[in-house]
Protein backbone atom coordinates (compact mmCIF):
# COMPACT_ATOMS: atom_id res chain seq x y z
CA UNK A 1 39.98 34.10 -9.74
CA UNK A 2 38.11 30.70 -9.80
CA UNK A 3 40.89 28.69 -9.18
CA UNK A 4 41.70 30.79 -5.65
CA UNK A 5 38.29 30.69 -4.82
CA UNK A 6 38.16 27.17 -4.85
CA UNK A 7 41.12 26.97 -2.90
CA UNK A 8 39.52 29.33 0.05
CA UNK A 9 36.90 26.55 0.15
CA UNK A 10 38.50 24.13 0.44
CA UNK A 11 38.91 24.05 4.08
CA UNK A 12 35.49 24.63 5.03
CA UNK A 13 34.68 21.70 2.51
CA UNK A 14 36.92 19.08 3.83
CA UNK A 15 35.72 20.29 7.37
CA UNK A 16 31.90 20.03 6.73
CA UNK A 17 32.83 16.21 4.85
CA UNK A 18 34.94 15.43 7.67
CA UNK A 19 31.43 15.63 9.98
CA UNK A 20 29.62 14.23 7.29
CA UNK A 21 30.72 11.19 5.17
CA UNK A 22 30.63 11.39 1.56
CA UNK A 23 28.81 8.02 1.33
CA UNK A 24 26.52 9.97 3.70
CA UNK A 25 26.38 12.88 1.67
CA UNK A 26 25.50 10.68 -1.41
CA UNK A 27 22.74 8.90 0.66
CA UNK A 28 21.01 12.10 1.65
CA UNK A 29 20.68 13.11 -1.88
CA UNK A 30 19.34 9.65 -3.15
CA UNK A 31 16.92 10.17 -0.61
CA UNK A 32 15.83 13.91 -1.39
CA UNK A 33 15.44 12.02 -5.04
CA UNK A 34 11.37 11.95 -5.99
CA UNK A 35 12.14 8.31 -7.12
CA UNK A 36 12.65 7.20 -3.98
CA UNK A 37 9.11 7.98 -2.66
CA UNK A 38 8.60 4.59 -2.18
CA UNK A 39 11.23 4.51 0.53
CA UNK A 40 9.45 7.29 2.35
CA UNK A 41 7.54 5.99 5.80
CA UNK A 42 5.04 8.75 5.46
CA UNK A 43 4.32 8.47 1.62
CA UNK A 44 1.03 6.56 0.48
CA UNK A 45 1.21 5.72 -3.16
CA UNK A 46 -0.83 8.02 -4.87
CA UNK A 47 -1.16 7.85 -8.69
CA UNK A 48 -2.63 9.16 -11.95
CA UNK A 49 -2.90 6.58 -15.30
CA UNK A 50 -0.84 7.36 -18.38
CA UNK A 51 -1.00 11.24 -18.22
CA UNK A 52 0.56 14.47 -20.19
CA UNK A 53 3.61 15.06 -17.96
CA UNK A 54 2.20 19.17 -18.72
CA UNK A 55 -0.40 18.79 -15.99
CA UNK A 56 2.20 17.43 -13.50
CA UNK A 57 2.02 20.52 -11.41
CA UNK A 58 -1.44 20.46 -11.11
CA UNK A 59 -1.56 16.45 -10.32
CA UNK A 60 0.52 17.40 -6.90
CA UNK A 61 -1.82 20.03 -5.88
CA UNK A 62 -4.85 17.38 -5.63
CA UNK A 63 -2.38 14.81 -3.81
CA UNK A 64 -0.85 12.54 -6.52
CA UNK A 65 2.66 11.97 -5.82
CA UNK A 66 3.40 9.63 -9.10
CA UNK A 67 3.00 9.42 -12.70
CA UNK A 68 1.91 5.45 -14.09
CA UNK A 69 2.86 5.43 -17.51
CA UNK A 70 3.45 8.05 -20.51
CA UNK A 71 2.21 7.88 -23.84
CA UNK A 72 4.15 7.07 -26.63
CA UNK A 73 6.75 7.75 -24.55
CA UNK A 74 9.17 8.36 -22.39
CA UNK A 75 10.25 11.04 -24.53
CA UNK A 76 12.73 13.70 -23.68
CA UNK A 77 10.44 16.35 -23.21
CA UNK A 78 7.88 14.35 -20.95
CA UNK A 79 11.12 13.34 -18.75
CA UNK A 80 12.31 17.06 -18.78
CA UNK A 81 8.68 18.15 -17.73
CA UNK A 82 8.03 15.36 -14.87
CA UNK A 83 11.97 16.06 -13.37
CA UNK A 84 10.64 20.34 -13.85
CA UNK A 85 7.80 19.16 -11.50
CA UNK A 86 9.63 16.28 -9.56
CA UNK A 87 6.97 14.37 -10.22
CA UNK A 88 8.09 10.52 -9.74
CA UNK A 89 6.66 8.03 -13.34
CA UNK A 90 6.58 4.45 -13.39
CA UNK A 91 7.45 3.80 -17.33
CA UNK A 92 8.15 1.92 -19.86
CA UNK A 93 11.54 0.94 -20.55
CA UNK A 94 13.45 2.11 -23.53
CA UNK A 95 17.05 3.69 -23.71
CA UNK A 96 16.87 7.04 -23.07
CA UNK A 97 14.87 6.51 -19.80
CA UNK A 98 17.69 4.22 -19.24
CA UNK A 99 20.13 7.15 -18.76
CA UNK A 100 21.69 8.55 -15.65
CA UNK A 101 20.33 12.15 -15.95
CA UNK A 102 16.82 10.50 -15.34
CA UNK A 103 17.34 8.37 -12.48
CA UNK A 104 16.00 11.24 -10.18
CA UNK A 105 12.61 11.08 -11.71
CA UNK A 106 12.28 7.25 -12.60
CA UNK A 107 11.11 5.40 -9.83
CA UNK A 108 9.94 2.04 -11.84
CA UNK A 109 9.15 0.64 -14.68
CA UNK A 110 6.28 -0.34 -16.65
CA UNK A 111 4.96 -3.72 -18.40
CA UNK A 112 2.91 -3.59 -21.20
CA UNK A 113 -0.90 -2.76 -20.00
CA UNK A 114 -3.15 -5.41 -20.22
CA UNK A 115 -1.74 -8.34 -21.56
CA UNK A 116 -4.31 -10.78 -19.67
CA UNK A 117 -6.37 -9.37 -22.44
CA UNK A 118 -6.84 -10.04 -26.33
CA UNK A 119 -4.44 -8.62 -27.90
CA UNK A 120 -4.65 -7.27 -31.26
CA UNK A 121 -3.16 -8.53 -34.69
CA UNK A 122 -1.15 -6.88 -36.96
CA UNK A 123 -3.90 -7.31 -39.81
CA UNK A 124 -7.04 -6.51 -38.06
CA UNK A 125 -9.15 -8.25 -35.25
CA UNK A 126 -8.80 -10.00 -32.11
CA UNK A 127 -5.68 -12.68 -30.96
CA UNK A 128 -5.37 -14.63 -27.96
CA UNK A 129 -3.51 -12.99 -24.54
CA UNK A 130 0.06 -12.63 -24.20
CA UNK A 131 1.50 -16.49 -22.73
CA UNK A 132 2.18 -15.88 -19.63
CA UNK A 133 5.77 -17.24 -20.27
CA UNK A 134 6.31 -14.77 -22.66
CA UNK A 135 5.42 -11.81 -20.49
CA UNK A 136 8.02 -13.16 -17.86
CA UNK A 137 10.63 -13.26 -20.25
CA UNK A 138 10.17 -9.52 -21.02
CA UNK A 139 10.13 -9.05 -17.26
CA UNK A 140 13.58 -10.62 -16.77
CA UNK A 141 15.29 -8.54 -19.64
CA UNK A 142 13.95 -5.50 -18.02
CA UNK A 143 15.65 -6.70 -14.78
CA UNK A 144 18.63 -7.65 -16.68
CA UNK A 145 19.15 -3.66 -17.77
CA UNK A 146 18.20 -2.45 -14.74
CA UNK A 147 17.56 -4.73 -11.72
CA UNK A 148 17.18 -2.35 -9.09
CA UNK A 149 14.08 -0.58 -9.92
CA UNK A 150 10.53 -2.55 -9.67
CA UNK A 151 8.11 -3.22 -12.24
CA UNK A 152 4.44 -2.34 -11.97
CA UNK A 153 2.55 -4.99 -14.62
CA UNK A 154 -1.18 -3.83 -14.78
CA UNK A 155 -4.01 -6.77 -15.52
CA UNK A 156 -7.41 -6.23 -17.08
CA UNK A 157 -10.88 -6.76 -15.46
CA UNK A 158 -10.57 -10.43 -15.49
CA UNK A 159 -8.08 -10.44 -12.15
CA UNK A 160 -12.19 -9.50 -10.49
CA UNK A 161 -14.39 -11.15 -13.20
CA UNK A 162 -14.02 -14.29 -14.73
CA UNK A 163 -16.41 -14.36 -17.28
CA UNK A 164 -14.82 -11.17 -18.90
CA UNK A 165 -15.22 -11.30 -22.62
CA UNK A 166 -12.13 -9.33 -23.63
CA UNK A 167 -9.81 -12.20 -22.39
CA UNK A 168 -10.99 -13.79 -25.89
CA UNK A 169 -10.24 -17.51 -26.11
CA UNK A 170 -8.90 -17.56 -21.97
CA UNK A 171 -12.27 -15.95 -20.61
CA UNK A 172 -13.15 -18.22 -17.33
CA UNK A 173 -9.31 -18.61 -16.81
CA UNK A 174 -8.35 -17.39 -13.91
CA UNK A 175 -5.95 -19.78 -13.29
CA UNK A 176 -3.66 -17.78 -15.60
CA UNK A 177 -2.82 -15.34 -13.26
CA UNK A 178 -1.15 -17.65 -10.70
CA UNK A 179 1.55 -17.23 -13.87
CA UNK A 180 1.21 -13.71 -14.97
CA UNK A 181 1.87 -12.50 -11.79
CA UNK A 182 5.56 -13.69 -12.08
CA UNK A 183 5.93 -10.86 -14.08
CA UNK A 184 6.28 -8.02 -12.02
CA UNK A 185 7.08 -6.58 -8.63
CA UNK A 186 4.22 -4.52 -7.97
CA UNK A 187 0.99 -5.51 -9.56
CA UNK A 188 -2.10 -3.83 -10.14
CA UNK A 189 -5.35 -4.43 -12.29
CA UNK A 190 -8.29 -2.25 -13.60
CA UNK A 191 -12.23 -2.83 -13.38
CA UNK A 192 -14.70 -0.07 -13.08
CA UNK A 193 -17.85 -0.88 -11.33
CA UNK A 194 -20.09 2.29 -11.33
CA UNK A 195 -19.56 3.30 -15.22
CA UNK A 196 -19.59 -0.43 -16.16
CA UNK A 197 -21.34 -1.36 -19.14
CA UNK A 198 -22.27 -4.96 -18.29
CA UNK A 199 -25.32 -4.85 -15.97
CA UNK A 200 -23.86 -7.25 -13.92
CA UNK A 201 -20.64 -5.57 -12.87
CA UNK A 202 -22.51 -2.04 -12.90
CA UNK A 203 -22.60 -1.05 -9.25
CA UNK A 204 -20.69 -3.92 -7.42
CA UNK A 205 -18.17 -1.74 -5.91
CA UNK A 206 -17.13 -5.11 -4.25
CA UNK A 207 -15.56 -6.47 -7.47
CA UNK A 208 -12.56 -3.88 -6.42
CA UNK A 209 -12.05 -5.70 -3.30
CA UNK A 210 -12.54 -9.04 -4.67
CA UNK A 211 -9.95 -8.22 -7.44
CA UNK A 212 -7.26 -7.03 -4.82
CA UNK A 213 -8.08 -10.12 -2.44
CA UNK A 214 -7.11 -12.40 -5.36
CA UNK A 215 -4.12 -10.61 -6.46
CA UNK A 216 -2.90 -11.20 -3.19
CA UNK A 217 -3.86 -15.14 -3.09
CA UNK A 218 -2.16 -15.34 -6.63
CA UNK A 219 1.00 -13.79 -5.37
CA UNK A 220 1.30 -15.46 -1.91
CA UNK A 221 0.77 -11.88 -0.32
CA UNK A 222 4.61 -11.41 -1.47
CA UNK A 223 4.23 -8.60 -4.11
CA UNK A 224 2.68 -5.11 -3.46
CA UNK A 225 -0.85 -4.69 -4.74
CA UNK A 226 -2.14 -1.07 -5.72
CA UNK A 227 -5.67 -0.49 -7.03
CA UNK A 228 -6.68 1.13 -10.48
CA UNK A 229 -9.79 3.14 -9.36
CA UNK A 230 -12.44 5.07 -12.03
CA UNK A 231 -12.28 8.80 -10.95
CA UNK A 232 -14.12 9.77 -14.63
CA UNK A 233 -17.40 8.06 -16.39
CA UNK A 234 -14.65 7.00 -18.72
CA UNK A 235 -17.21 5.27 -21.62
CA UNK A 236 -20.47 5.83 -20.05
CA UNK A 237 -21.95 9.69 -20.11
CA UNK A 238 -24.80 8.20 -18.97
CA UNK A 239 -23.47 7.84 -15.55
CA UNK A 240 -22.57 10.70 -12.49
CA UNK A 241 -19.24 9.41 -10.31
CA UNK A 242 -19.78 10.97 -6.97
CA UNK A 243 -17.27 11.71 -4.60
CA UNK A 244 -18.38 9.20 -2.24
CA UNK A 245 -18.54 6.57 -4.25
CA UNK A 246 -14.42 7.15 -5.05
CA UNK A 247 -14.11 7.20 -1.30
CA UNK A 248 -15.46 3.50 -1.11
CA UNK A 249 -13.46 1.98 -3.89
CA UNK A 250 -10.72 3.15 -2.43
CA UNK A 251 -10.98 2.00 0.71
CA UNK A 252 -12.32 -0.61 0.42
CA UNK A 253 -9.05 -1.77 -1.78
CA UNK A 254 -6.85 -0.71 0.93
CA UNK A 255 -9.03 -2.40 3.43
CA UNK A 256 -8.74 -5.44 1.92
CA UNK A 257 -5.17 -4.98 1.13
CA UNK A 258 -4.00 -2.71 -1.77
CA UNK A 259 -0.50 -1.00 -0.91
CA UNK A 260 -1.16 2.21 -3.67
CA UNK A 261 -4.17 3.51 -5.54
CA UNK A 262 -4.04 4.82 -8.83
CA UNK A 263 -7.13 7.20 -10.52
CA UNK A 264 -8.24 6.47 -14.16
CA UNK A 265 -9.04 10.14 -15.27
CA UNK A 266 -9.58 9.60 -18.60
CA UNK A 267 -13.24 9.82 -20.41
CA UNK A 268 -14.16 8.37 -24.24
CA UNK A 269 -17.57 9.60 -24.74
CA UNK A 270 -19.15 11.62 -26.09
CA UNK A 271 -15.72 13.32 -26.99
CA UNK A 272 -12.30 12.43 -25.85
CA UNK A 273 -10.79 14.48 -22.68
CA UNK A 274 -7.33 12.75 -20.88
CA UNK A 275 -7.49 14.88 -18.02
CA UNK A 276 -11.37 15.26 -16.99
CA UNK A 277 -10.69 15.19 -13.37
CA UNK A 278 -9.14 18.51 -13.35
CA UNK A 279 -12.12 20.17 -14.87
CA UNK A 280 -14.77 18.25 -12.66
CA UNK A 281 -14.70 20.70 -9.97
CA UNK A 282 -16.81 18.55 -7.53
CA UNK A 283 -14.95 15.44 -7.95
CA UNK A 284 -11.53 16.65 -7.85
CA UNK A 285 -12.38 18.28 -4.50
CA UNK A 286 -13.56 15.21 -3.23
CA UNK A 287 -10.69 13.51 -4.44
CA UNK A 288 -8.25 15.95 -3.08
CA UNK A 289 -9.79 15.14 0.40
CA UNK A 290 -9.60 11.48 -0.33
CA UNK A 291 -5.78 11.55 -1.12
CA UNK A 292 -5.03 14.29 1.78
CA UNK A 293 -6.34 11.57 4.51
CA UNK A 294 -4.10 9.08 2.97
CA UNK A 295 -1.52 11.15 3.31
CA UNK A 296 -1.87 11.71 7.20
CA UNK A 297 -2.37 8.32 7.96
CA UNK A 298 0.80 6.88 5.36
CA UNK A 299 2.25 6.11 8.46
CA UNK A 300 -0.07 3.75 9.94
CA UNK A 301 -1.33 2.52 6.25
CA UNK A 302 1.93 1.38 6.49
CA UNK A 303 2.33 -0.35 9.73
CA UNK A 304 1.90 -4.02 10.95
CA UNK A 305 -1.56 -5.24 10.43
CA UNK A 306 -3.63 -5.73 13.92
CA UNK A 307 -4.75 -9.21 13.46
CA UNK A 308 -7.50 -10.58 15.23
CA UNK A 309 -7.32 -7.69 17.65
CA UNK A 310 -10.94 -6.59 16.64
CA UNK A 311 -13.87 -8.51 15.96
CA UNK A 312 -16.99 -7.80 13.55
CA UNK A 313 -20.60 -9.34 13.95
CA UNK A 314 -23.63 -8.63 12.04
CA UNK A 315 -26.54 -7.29 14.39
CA UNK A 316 -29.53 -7.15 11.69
CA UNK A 317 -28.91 -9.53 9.31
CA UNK A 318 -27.30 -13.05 9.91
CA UNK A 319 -24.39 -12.19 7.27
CA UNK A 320 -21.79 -10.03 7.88
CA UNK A 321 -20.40 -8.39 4.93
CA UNK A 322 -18.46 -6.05 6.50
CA UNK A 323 -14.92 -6.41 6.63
CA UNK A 324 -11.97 -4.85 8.77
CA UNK A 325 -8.16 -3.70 8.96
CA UNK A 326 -7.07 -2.88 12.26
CA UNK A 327 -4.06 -0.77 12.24
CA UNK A 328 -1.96 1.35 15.14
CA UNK A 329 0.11 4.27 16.09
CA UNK A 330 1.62 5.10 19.49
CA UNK A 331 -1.57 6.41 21.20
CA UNK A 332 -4.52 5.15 18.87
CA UNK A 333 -5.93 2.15 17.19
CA UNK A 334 -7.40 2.99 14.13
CA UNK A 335 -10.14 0.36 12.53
CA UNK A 336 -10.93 1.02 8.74
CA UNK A 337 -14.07 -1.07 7.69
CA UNK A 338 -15.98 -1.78 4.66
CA UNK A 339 -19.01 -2.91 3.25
CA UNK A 340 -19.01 -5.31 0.60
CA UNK A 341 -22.70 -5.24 0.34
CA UNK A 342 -25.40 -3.40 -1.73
CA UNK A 343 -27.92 -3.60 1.18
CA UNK A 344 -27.56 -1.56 4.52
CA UNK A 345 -26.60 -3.43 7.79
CA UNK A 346 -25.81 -2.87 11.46
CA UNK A 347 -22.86 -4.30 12.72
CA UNK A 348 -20.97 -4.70 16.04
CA UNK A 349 -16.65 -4.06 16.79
CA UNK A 350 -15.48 -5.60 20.05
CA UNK A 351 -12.45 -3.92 20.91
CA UNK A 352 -9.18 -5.30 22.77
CA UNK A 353 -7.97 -3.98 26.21
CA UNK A 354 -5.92 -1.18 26.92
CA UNK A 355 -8.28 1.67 25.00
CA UNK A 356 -10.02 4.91 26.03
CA UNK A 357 -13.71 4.06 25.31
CA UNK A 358 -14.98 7.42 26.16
CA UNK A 359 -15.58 8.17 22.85
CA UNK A 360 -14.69 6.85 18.91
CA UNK A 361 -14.23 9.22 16.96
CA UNK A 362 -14.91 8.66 12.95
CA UNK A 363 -13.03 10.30 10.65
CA UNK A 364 -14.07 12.47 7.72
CA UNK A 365 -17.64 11.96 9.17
CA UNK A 366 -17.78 14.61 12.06
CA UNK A 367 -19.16 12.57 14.36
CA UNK A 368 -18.35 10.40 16.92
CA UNK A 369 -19.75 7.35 18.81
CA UNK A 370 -20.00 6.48 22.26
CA UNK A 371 -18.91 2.66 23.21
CA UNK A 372 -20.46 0.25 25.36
CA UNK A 373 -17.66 -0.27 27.29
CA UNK A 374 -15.74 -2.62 25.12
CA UNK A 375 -17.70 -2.77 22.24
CA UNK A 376 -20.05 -0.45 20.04
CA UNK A 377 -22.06 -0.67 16.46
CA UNK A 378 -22.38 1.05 13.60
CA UNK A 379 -24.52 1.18 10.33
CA UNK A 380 -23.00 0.95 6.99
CA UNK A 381 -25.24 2.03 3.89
CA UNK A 382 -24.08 0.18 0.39
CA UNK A 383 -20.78 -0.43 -0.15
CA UNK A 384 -19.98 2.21 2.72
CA UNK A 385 -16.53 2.57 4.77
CA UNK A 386 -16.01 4.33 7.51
CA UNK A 387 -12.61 5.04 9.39
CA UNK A 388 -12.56 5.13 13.09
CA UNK A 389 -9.64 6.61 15.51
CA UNK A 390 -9.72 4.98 19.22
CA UNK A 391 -7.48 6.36 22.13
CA UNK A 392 -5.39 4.33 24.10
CA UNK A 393 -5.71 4.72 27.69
CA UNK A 394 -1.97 5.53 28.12
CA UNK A 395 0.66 7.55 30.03
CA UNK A 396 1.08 10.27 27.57
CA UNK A 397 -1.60 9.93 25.49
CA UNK A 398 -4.97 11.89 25.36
């Protein structure tokens, strides 16, 4: 009975393949693969740090679309569980992940975290970072097994802050980096301003920013940059994240260049919890919002930057702290600006020909501004952002 069924098929088969190309057919399910996110136009890289593969599920309903790195793992049952929710991991490299059945789910790999950093010895205490030269050796055995997949290495604080003590006997290095970042194809680094223990790092939001700007000068601006952003109080209790606060790390990282954000959820103190962001009510909400306007503008994020094509001036200060990326679609010009500045300031955009000035209209803010002609101002409080869509005054568009 099967083997006459199959032969009844057949025909339609070879019709339908005879349309569509089996190369074709191939394609179009590499493409419906959840590794292959990174392909997708209208995908921003959204992610969640070293995570229970369990909570998956719940990860997509607040707008994170990968998985960076598994504990102790990857094991079979945190591979089975991601693939159950195809949810896409970035992870470290061993042999099972290696295996075909898993090539749906795995959409990179993962370096060691942190080896800018003291490492520690076998015995007890502190040793000096992982050489550089090392690092890049691991890197290019990874490639060797599998060179088609990228490789997310994540730095420490020191990528933003020099004078980090955990770097041991390279603090005040930076010049490190111009090496370590040899290592990987997409890079990344961690710092957490608002629950920051050191007093002088504790509320600089602009160390994010600074951190991604020098990623980029250490790479040439030829490797993706994505932005490790606190979205807990991870070691201090002491502290409230707000909503807002997330908003501003994150864009100002993608302002000033980061290609992916991903949320440290994790808190230490005073007990341990790996996933407090689902349980924070307030914060995931505001964090759902946060991811869902990535999400609608992945398209643009992703588009030629607008150089030049906007200009910013301070108005009541004689600094301007306040820094721009001017991006486009096919009937608006979007502006996304940030303040790198604990004190508030008023600050004027000149805008290029060609736009509908009756009104700008700033997202996530519900409110809108009216232009003087070609120009108009704004205020930004501390560290503020704010995201503003423009018309263009063109057949077709309103």
């Amino acid at each position: 009975m099967r083997v006459r069924l199959r032969l009844l098929l057949l025909p339609a088969l070879l019709s339908s393949l005879a349309v569509i190309p089996f190369h074709s057919v191939l394609a179009q399910q590499e493409d419906f693969s959840p590794a292959r996110f990174l392909d997708q136009p209208d995908v921003f890289p959204v992610g969640v740090w070293l995570q229970d593969p369990i909570n998956a599920a719940r990860y997509k309903t607040i707008g994170i679309n990968f998985y960076a790195g598994l504990w102790d793992g990857p094991t079979k049952r945190q591979l089975m569980q991601l693939q159950a929710a195809n949810m896409p991991v970035f992870t470290p490299q061993n042999d099972l992940a290696l295996q075909e059945k898993y090539r749906d789910i795995i959409a990179g790999w993962m370096m060691p975290d942190e080896p800018d950093n003291a490492q520690a010895r076998t015995g007890g205490g502190l040793g000096p970072p992982v050489p550089p030269d090392f690092l890049l050796q691991h890197y290019q055995e990874m490639k060797a097994r599998d060179p088609k997949r990228p490789i997310l290495l994540n730095l420490g604080q020191g990528v933003a802050w020099d004078q980090w003590h955990g770097r041991g006997t390279r603090t005040n290095h930076p010049e490190d980096y111009e090496d370590y970042v040899r290592a990987a194809d997409i890079l990344s680094f961690d710092i957490y301003p608002v629950s920051h223990r050191d007093a002088a790092i504790r509320g600089r939001l602009d160390y994010v920013a600074r951190g991604v700007d020098r990623l980029i000068g250490w790479s040439g601006g030829r490797k993706p940059v994505w932005s490790v952003i606190e979205a807990s109080r991870v070691s201090n209790p002491e502290i409230t994240l707000t909503g807002d606060q997330v908003r501003s790390l994150v864009w100002l990282s993608i302002i000033h260049g980061a290609k992916g954000i991903i949320y440290f959820v994790h808190e230490f103190v005073p007990t341990f919890v790996e996933a407090s962001l689902l349980d924070n009510l307030a914060l995931r909400d505001a964090i759902t919002a946060i991811n869902q306007r990535l999400q609608s503008l992945a398209g643009v994020l992703k588009s030629e930057n607008l150089l030049d094509a906007v200009s910013v001036k301070p108005v009541s200060n004689a600094y301007n702290h306040v820094s721009a990326l001017v991006k486009q679609d096919d009937c608006h010009l979007y502006i996304f600006a940030g303040s790198l500045s604990k004190f508030p300031a008023e600050v004027s955009f000149s805008l290029p020909e060609g736009l509908n000035t009756d009104r700008i209209e700033v997202l996530d803010e519900a409110r809108e501004l009216s232009p003087d002609t070609r120009s108009f101002r704004d205020n930004f409080g501390p560290y503020a952002t704010h995201l503003y869509k423009i018309a263009k005054d063109e057949p077709g568009c309103e």
